[in-house]
C-alpha atoms as a PDB file:
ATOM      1  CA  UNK A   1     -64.266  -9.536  22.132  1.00  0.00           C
ATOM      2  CA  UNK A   2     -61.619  -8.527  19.425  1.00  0.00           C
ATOM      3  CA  UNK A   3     -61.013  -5.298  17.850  1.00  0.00           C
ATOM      4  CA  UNK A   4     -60.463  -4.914  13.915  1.00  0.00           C
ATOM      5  CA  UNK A   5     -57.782  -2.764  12.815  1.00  0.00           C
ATOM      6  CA  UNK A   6     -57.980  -1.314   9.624  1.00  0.00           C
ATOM      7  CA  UNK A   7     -54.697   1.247   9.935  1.00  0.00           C
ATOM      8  CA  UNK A   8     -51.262   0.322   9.416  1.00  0.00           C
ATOM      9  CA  UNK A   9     -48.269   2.164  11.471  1.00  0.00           C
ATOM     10  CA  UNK A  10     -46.679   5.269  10.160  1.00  0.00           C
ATOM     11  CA  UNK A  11     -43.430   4.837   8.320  1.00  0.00           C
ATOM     12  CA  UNK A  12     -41.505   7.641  10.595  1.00  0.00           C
ATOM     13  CA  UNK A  13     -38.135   9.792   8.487  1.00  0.00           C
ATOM     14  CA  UNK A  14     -35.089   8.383  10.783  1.00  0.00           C
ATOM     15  CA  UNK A  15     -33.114  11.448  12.853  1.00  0.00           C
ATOM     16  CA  UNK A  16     -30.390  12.898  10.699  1.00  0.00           C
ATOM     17  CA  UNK A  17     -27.859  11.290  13.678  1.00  0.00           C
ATOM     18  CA  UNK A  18     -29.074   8.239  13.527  1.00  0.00           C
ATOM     19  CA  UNK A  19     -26.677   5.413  13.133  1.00  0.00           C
ATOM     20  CA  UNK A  20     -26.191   1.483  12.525  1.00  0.00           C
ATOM     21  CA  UNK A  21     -27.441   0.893  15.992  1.00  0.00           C
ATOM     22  CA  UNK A  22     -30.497   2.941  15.857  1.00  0.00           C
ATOM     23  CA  UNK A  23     -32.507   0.175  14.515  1.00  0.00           C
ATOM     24  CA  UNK A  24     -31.764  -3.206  15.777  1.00  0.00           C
ATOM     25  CA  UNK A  25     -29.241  -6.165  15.269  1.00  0.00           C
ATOM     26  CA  UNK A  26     -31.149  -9.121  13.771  1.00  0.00           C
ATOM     27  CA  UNK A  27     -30.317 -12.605  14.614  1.00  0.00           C
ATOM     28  CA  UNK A  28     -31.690 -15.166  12.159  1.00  0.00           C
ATOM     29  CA  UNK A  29     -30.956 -18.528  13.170  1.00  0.00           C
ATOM     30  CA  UNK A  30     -31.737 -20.077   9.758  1.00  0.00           C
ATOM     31  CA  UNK A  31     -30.527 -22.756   6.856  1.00  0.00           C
ATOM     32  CA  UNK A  32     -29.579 -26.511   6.724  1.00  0.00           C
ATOM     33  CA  UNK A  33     -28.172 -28.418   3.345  1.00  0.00           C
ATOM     34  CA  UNK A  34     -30.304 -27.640   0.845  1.00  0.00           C
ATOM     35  CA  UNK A  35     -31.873 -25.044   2.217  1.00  0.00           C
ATOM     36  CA  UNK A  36     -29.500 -22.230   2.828  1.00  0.00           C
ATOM     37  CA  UNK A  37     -31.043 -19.970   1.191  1.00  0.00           C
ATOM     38  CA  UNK A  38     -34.106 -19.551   3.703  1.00  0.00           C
ATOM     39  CA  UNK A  39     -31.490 -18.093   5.934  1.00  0.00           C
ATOM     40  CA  UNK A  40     -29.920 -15.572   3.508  1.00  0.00           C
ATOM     41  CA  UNK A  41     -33.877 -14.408   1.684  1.00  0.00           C
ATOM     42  CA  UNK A  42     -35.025 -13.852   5.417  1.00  0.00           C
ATOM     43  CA  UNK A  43     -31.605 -11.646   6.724  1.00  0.00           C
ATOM     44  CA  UNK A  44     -31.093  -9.936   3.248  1.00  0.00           C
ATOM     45  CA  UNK A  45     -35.366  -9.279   3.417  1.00  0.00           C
ATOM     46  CA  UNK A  46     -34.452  -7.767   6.968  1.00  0.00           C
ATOM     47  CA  UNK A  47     -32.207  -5.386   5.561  1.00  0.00           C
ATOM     48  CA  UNK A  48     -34.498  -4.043   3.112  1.00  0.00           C
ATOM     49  CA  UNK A  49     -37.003  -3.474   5.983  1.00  0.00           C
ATOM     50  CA  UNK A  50     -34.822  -1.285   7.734  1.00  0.00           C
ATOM     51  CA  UNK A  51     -32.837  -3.648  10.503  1.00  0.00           C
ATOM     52  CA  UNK A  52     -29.775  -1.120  11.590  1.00  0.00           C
ATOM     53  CA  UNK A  53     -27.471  -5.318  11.592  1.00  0.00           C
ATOM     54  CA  UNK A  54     -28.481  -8.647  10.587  1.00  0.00           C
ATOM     55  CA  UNK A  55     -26.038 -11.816  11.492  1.00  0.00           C
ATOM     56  CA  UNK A  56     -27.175 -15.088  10.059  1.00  0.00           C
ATOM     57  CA  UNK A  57     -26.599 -17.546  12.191  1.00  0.00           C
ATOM     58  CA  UNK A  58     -25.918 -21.498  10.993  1.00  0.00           C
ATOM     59  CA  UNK A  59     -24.112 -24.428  10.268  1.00  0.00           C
ATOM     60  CA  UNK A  60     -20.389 -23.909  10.199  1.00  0.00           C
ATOM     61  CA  UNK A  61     -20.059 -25.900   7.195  1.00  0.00           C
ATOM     62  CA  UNK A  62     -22.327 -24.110   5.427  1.00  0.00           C
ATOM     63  CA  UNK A  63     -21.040 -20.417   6.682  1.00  0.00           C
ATOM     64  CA  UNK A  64     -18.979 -19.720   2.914  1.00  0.00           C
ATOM     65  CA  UNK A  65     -21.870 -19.810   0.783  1.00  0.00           C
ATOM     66  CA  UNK A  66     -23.476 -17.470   3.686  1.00  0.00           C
ATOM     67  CA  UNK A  67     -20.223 -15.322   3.033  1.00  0.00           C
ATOM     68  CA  UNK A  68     -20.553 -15.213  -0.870  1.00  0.00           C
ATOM     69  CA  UNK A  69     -24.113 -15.004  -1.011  1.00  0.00           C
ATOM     70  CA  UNK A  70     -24.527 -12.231   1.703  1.00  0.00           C
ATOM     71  CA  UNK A  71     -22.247  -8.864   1.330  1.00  0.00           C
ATOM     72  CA  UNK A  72     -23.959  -6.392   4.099  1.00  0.00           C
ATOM     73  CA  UNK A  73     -25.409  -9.194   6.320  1.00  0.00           C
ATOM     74  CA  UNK A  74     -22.991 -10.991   8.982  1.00  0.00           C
ATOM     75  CA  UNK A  75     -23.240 -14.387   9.299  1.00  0.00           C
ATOM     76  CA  UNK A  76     -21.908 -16.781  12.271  1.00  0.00           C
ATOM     77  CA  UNK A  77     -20.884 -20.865  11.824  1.00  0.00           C
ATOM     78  CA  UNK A  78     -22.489 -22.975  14.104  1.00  0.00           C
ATOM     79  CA  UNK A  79     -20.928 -25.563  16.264  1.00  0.00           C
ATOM     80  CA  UNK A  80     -22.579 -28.878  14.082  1.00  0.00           C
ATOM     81  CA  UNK A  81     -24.686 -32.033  16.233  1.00  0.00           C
ATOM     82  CA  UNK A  82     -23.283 -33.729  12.955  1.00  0.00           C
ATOM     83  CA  UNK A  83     -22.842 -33.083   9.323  1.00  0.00           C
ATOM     84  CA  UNK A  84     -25.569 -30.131   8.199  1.00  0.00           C
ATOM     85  CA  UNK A  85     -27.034 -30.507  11.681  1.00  0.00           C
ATOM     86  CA  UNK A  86     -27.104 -28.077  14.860  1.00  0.00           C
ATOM     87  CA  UNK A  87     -28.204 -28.462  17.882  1.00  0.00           C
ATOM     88  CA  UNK A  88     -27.253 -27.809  21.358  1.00  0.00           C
ATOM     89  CA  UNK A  89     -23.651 -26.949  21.522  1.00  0.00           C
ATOM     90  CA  UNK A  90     -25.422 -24.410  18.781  1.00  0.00           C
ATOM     91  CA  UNK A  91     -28.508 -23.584  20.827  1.00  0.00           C
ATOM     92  CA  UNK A  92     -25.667 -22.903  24.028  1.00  0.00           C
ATOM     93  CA  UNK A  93     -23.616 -20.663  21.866  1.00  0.00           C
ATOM     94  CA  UNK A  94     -26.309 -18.500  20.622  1.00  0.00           C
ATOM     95  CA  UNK A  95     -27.437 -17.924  24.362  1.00  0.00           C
ATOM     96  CA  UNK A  96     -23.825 -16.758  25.019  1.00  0.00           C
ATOM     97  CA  UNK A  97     -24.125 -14.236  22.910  1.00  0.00           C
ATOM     98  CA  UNK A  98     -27.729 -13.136  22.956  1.00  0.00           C
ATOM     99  CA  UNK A  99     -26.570  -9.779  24.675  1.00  0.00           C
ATOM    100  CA  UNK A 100     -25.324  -8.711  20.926  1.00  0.00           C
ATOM    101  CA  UNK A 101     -29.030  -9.169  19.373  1.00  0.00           C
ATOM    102  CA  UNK A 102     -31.844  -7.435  19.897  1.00  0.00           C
ATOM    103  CA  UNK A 103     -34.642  -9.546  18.389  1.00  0.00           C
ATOM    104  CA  UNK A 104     -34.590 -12.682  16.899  1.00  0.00           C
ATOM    105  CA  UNK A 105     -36.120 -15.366  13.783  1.00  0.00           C
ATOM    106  CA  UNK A 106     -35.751 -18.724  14.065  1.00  0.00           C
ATOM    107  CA  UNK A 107     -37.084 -21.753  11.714  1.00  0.00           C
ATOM    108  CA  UNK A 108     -36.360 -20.662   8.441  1.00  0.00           C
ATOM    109  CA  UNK A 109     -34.816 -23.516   6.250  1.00  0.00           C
ATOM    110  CA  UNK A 110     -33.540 -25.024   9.650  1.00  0.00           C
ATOM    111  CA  UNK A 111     -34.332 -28.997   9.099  1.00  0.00           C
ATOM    112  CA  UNK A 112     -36.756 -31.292  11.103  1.00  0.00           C
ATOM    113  CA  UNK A 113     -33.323 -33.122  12.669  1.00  0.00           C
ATOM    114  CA  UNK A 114     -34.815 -33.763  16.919  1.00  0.00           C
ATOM    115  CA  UNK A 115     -31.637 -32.438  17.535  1.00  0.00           C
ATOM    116  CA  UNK A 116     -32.535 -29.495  16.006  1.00  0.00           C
ATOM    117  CA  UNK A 117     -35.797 -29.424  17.097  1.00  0.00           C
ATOM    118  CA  UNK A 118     -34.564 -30.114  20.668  1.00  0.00           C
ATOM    119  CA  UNK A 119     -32.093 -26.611  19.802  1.00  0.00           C
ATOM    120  CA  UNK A 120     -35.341 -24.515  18.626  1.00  0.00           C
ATOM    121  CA  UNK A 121     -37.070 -25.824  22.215  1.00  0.00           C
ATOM    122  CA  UNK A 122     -34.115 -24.739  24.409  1.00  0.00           C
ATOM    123  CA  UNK A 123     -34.012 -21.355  22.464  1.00  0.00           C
ATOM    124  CA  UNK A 124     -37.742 -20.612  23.152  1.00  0.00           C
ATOM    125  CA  UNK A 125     -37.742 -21.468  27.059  1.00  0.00           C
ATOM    126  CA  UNK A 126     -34.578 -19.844  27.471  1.00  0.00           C
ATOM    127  CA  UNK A 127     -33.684 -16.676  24.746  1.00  0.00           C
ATOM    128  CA  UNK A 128     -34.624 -13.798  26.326  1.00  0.00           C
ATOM    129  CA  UNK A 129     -35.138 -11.625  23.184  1.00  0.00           C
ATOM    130  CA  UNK A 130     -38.249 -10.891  20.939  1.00  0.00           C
ATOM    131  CA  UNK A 131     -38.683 -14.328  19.104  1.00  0.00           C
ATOM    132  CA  UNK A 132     -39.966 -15.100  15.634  1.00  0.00           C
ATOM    133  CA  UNK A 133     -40.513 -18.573  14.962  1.00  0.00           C
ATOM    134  CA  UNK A 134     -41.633 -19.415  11.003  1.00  0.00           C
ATOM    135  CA  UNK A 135     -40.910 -22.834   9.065  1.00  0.00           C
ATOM    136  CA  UNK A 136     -38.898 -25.209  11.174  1.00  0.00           C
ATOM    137  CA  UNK A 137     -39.184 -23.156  14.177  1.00  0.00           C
ATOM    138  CA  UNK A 138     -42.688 -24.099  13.981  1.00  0.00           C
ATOM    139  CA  UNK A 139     -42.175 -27.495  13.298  1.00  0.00           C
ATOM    140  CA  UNK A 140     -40.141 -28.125  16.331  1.00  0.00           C
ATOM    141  CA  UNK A 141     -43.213 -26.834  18.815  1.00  0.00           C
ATOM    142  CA  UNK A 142     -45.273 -29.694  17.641  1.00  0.00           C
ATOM    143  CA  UNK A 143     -46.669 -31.073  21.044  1.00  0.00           C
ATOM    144  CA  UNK A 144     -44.634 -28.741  23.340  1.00  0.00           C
ATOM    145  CA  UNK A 145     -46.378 -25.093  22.387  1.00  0.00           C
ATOM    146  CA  UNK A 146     -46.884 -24.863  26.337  1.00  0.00           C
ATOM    147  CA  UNK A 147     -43.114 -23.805  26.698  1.00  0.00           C
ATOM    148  CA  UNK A 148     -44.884 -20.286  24.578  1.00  0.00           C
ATOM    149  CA  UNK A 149     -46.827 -19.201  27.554  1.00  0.00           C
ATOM    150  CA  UNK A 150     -43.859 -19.140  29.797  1.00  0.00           C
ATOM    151  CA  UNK A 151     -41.947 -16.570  27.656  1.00  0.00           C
ATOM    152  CA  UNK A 152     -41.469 -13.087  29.344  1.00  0.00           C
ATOM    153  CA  UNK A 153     -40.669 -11.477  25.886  1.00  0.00           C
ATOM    154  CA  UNK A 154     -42.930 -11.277  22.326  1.00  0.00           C
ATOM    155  CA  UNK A 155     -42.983 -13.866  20.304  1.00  0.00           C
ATOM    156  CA  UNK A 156     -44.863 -13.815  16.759  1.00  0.00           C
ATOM    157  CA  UNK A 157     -45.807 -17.154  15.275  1.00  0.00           C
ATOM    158  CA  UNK A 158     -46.225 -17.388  11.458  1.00  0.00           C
ATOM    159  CA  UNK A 159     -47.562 -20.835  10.146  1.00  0.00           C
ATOM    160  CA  UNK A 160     -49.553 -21.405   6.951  1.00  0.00           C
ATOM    161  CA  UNK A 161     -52.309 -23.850   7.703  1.00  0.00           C
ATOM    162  CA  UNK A 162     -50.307 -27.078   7.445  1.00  0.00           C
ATOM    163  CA  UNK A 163     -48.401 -25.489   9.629  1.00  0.00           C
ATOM    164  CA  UNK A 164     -51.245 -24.381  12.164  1.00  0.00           C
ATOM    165  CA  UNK A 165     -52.966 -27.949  12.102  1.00  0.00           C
ATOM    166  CA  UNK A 166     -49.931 -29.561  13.436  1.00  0.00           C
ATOM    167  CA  UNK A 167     -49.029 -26.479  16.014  1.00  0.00           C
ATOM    168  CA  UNK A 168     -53.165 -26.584  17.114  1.00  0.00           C
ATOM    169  CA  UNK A 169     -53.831 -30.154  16.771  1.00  0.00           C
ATOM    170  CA  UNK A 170     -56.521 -29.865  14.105  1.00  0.00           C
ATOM    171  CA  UNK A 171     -57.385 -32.633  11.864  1.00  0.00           C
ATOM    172  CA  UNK A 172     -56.429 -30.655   8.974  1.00  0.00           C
ATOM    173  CA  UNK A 173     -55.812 -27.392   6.809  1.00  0.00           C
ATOM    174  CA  UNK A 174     -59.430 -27.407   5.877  1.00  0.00           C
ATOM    175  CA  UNK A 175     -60.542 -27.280   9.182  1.00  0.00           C
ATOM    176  CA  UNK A 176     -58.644 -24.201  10.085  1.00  0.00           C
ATOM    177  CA  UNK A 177     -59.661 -22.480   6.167  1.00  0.00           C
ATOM    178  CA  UNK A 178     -63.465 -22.493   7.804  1.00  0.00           C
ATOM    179  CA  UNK A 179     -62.574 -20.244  10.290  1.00  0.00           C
ATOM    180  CA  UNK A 180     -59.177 -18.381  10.324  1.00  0.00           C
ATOM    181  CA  UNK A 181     -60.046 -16.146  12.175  1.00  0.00           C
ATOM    182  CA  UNK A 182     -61.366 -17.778  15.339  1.00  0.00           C
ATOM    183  CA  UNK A 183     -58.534 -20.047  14.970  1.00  0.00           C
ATOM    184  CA  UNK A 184     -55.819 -17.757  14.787  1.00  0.00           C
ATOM    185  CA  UNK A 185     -57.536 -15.313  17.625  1.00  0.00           C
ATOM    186  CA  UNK A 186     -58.420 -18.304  20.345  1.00  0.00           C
ATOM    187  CA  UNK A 187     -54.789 -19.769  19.476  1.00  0.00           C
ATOM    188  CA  UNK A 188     -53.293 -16.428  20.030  1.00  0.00           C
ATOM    189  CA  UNK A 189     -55.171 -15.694  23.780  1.00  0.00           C
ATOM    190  CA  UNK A 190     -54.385 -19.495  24.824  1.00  0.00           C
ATOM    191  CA  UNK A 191     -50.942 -19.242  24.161  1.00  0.00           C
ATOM    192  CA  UNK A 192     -49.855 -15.582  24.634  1.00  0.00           C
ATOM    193  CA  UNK A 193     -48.262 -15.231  21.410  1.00  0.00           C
ATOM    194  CA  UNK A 194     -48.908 -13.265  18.279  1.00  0.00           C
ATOM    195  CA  UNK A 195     -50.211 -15.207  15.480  1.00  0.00           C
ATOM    196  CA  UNK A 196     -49.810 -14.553  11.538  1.00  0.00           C
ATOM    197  CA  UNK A 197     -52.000 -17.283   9.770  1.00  0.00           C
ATOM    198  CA  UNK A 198     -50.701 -16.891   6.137  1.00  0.00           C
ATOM    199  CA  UNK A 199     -52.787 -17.692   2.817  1.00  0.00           C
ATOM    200  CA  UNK A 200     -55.410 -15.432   1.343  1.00  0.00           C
ATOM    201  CA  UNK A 201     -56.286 -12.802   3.851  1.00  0.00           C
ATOM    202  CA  UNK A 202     -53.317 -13.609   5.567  1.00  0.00           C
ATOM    203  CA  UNK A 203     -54.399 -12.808   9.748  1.00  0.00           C
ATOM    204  CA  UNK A 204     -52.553 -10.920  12.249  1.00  0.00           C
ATOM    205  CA  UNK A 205     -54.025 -11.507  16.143  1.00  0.00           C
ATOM    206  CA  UNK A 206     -52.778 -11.062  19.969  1.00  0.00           C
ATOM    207  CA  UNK A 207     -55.748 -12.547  20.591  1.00  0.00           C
ATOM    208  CA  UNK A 208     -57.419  -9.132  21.455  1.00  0.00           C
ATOM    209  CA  UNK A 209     -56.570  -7.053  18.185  1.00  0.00           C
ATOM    210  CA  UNK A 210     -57.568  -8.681  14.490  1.00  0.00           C
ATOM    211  CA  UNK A 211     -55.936  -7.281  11.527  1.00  0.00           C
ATOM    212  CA  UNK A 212     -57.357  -8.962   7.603  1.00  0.00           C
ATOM    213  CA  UNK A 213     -54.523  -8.216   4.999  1.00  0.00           C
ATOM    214  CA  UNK A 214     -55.710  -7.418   1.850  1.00  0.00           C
ATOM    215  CA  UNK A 215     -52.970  -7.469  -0.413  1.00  0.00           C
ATOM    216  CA  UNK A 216     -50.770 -10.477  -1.943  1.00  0.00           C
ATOM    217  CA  UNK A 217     -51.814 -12.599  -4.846  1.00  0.00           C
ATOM    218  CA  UNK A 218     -51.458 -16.358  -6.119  1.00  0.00           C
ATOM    219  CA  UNK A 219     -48.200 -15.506  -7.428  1.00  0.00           C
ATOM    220  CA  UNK A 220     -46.948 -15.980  -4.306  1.00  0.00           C
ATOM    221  CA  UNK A 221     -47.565 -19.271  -3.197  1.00  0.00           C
ATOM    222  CA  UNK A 222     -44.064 -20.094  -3.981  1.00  0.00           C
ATOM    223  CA  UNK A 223     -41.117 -22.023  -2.040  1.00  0.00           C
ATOM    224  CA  UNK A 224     -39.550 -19.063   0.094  1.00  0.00           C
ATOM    225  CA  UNK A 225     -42.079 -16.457   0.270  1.00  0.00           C
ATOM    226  CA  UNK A 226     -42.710 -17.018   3.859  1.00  0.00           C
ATOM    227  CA  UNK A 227     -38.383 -16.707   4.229  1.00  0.00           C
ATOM    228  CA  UNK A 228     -38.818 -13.178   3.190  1.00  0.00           C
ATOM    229  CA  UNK A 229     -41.951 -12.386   5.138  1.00  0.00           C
ATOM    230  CA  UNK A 230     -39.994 -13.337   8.386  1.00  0.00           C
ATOM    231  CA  UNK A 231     -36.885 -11.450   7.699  1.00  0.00           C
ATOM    232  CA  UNK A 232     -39.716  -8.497   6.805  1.00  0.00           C
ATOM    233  CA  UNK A 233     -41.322  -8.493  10.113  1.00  0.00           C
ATOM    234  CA  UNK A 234     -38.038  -8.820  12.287  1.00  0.00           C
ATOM    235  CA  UNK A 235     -36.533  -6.126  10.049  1.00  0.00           C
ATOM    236  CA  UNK A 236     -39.766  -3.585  10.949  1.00  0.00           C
ATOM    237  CA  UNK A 237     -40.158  -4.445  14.705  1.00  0.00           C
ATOM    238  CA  UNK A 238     -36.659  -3.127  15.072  1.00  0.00           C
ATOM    239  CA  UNK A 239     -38.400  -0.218  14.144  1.00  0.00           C
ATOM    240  CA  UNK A 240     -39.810   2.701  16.304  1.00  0.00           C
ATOM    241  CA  UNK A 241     -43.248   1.338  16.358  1.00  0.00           C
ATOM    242  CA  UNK A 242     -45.701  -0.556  17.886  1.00  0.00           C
ATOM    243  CA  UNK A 243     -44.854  -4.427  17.537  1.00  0.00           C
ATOM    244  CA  UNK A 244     -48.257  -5.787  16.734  1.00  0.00           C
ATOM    245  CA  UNK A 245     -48.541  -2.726  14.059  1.00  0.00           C
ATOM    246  CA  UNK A 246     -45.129  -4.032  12.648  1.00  0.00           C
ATOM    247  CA  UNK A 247     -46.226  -7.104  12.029  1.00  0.00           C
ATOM    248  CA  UNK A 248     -49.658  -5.901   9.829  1.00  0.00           C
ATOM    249  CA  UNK A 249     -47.253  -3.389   8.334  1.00  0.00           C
ATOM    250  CA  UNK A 250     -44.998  -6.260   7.357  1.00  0.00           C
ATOM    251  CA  UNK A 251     -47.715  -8.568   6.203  1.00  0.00           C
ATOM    252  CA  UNK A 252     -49.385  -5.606   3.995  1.00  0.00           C
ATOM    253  CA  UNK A 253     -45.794  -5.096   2.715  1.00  0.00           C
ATOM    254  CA  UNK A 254     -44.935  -8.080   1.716  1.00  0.00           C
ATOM    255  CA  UNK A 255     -48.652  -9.105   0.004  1.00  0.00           C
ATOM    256  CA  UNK A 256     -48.331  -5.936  -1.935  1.00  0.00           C
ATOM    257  CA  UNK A 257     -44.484  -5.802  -3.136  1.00  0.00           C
ATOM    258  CA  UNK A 258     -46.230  -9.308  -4.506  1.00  0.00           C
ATOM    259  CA  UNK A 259     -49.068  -7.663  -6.313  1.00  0.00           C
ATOM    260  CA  UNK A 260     -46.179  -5.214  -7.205  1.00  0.00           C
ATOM    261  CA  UNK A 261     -44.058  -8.301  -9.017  1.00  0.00           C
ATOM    262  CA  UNK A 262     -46.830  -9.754 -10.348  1.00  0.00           C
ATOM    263  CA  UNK A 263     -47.758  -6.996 -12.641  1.00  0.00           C
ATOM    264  CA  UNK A 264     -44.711  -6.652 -14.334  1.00  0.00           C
ATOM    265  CA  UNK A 265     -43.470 -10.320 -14.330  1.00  0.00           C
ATOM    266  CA  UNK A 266     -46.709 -12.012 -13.688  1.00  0.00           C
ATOM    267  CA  UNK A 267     -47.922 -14.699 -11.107  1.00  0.00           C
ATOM    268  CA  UNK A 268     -46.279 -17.784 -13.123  1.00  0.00           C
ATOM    269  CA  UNK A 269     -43.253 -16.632 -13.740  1.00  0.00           C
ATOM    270  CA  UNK A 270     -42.671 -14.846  -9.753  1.00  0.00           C
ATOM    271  CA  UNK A 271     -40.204 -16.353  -7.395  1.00  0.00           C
ATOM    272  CA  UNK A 272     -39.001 -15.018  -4.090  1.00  0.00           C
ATOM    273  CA  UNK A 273     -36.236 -12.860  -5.219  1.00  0.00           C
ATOM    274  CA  UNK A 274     -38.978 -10.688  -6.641  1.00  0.00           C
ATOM    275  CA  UNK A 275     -40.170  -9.876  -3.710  1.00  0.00           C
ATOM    276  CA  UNK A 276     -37.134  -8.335  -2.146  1.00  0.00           C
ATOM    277  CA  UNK A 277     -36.495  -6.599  -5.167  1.00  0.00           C
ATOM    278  CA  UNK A 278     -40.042  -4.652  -4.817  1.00  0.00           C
ATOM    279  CA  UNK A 279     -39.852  -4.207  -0.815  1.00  0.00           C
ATOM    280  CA  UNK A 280     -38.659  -0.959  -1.391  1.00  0.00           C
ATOM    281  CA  UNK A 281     -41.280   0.329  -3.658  1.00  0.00           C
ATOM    282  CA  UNK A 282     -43.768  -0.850  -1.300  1.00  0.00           C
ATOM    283  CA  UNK A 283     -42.569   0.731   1.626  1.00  0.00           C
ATOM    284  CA  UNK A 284     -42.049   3.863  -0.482  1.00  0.00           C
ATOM    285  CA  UNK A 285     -46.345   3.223  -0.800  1.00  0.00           C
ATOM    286  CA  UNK A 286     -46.674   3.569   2.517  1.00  0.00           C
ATOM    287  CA  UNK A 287     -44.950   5.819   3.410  1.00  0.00           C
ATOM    288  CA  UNK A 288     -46.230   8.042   0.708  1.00  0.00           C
ATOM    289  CA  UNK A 289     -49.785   7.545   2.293  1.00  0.00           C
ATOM    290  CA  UNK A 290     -48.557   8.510   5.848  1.00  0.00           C
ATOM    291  CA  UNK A 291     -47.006  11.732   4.687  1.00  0.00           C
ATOM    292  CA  UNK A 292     -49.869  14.425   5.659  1.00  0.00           C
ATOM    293  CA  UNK A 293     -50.660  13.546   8.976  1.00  0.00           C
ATOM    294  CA  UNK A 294     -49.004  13.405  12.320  1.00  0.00           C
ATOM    295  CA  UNK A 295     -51.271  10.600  13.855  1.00  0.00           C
ATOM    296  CA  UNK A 296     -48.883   7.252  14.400  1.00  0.00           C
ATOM    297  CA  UNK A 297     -51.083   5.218  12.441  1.00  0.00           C
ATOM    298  CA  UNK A 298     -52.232   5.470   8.528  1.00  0.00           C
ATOM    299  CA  UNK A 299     -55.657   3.833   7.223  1.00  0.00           C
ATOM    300  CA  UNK A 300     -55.889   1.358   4.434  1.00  0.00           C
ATOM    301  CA  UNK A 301     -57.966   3.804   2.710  1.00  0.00           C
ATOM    302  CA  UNK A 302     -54.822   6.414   2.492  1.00  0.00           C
ATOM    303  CA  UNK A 303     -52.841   3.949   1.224  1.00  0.00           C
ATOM    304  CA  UNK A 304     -55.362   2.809  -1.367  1.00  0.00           C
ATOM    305  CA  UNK A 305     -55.614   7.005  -3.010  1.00  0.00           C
ATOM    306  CA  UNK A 306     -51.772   6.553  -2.891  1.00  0.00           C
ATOM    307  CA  UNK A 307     -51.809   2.938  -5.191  1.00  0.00           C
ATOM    308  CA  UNK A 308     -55.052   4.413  -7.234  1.00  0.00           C
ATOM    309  CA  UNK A 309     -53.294   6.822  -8.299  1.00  0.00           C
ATOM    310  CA  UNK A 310     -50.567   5.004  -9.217  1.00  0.00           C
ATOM    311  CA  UNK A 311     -53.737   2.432 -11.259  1.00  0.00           C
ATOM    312  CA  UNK A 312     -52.767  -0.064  -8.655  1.00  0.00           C
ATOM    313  CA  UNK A 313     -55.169  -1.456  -5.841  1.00  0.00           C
ATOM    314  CA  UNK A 314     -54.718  -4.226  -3.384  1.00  0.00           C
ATOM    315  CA  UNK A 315     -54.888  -7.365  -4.941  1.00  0.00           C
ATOM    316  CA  UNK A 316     -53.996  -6.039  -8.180  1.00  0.00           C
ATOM    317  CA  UNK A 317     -51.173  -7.339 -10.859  1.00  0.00           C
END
């Protein structure tokens, strides 16, 4: 028996003292040749969500282009398995210094090395922080998602279905698109994780509690998009809220500073970068719909008088 949840968490004003350290430290563990800029979309999409500090963590060779592409973000270099490759000695010094982090995103951009794969593994069984695994991450539980079950702290899992068939064994994407939900719910209870399946009506589940996003468009399905969505979700679960209501919150976000891009640039022409740029607006939405009551949670339909108003809906560009 699962519960739908049609409200989204109230987006609380911060205390006039609050500080750097009132909202989290972010540790994305992200990028590999190629593909550095997973890492820097996911900490920079943190930021915009509201993370207090976000270190991106990778390759030491690749640490100067983290350094000229991020300016507010921290980054740290890696100790390399081999050229554009971590793994252990990398996996061993994150673990050292866990005790700085509060919550933590792994996959993004990362590589399908085993070395790497073997780092993800270790990370999971033993990093004793709020874990988001997305991309790579993902990738590297491929026959071992029993290690999951074993975790003593949350841990949100966000595949898109080609990501989900390999994670749930299925024999493919269209098997899951029958039935997302069931899929994403039963996965969820079996494995004691939350699940985000992404794609149209993308689905947020513990396994007890269902949330159905309704915003986001075509535009979207674009290289990246998922980068930002992670670095969303860890930036808002640093938040003073409820973590499962972070992550709808995050998912509605993200779908809707999409529908927010596409009407002014259009679903061809969108990339990533858009996105971020139209986080703020979005959250501004929400916020917006949450201001005239003192209940912790808002409904969809407050926020949909808010965008109305505005000629906007969900799904709209």
């Amino acid at each position: 028996m699962t519960t739908e949840i049609n409200d989204l968490p109230r987006i609380k004003k911060r205390p006039r003292d609050s500080h750097k350290g009132s909202f989290g430290h972010v540790l994305v563990v992200a990028g590999s040749p190629g593909m550095t800029g997973a890492g820097c979309m996911a900490a920079t999409a943190a930021q915009r969500a509201g993370a207090g500090l976000v270190t991106l963590a990778l390759h030491q060779d690749l640490n100067h282009i983290a350094e000229v592409k991020l300016t507010s973000a921290m980054s740290l270099p890696l100790p390399p398995a081999d050229v554009g490759i971590v793994g252990m000695q990398a996996a061993l010094k994150i673990l050292d210094l866990a005790e700085r982090f509060d919550l933590a995103v792994v996959g993004p951009g990362l590589g399908q090395d085993i070395r790497t794969a073997r780092m993800v593994r270790k990370l999971v069984k033993e990093l004793e922080l709020p874990l988001i695994l997305d991309a790579d991450g993902l990738n590297a539980m491929q026959d071992h998602v029993e290690l999951l079950r074993d975790r003593r702290q949350p841990t949100v899992l966000t595949p898109h279905p080609g990501e989900m068939q390999r994670l749930g064994g299925f024999e493919s994407p269209a098997e899951i698109q029958k039935n997302r939900t069931k899929v994403a719910v039963d996965f969820a209870s079996e494995n004691s994780v939350w699940l985000v399946l992404k794609g149209q009506g993308t689905v947020v589940t513990d396994g007890k509690r269902v949330y159905i996003n309704p915003t986001g468009n075509p535009g979207m399905a674009t290289g990246g998009s998922g980068d930002v969505l992670s670095g969303l979700l860890a930036g808002l679960t640093c938040q003073d809220m409820d973590g499962f209501g972070a992550a709808c919150l995050a998912v509605f976000v993200h779908g809707l500073a999409g529908d927010l891009a596409a009407r002014e640039n259009g679903e061809l022409s969108m990339i990533p970068e858009d996105l971020l740029d139209y986080v703020p607006e979005a959250l501004g939405i929400v916020r917006k719909a949450g201001e005239d009551t003192e209940s912790d949670t808002v409904p969809l339909e407050a926020v949909r008088e808010v965008l109305q108003a505005r000629s906007l809906d969900f799904g709209s560009s």
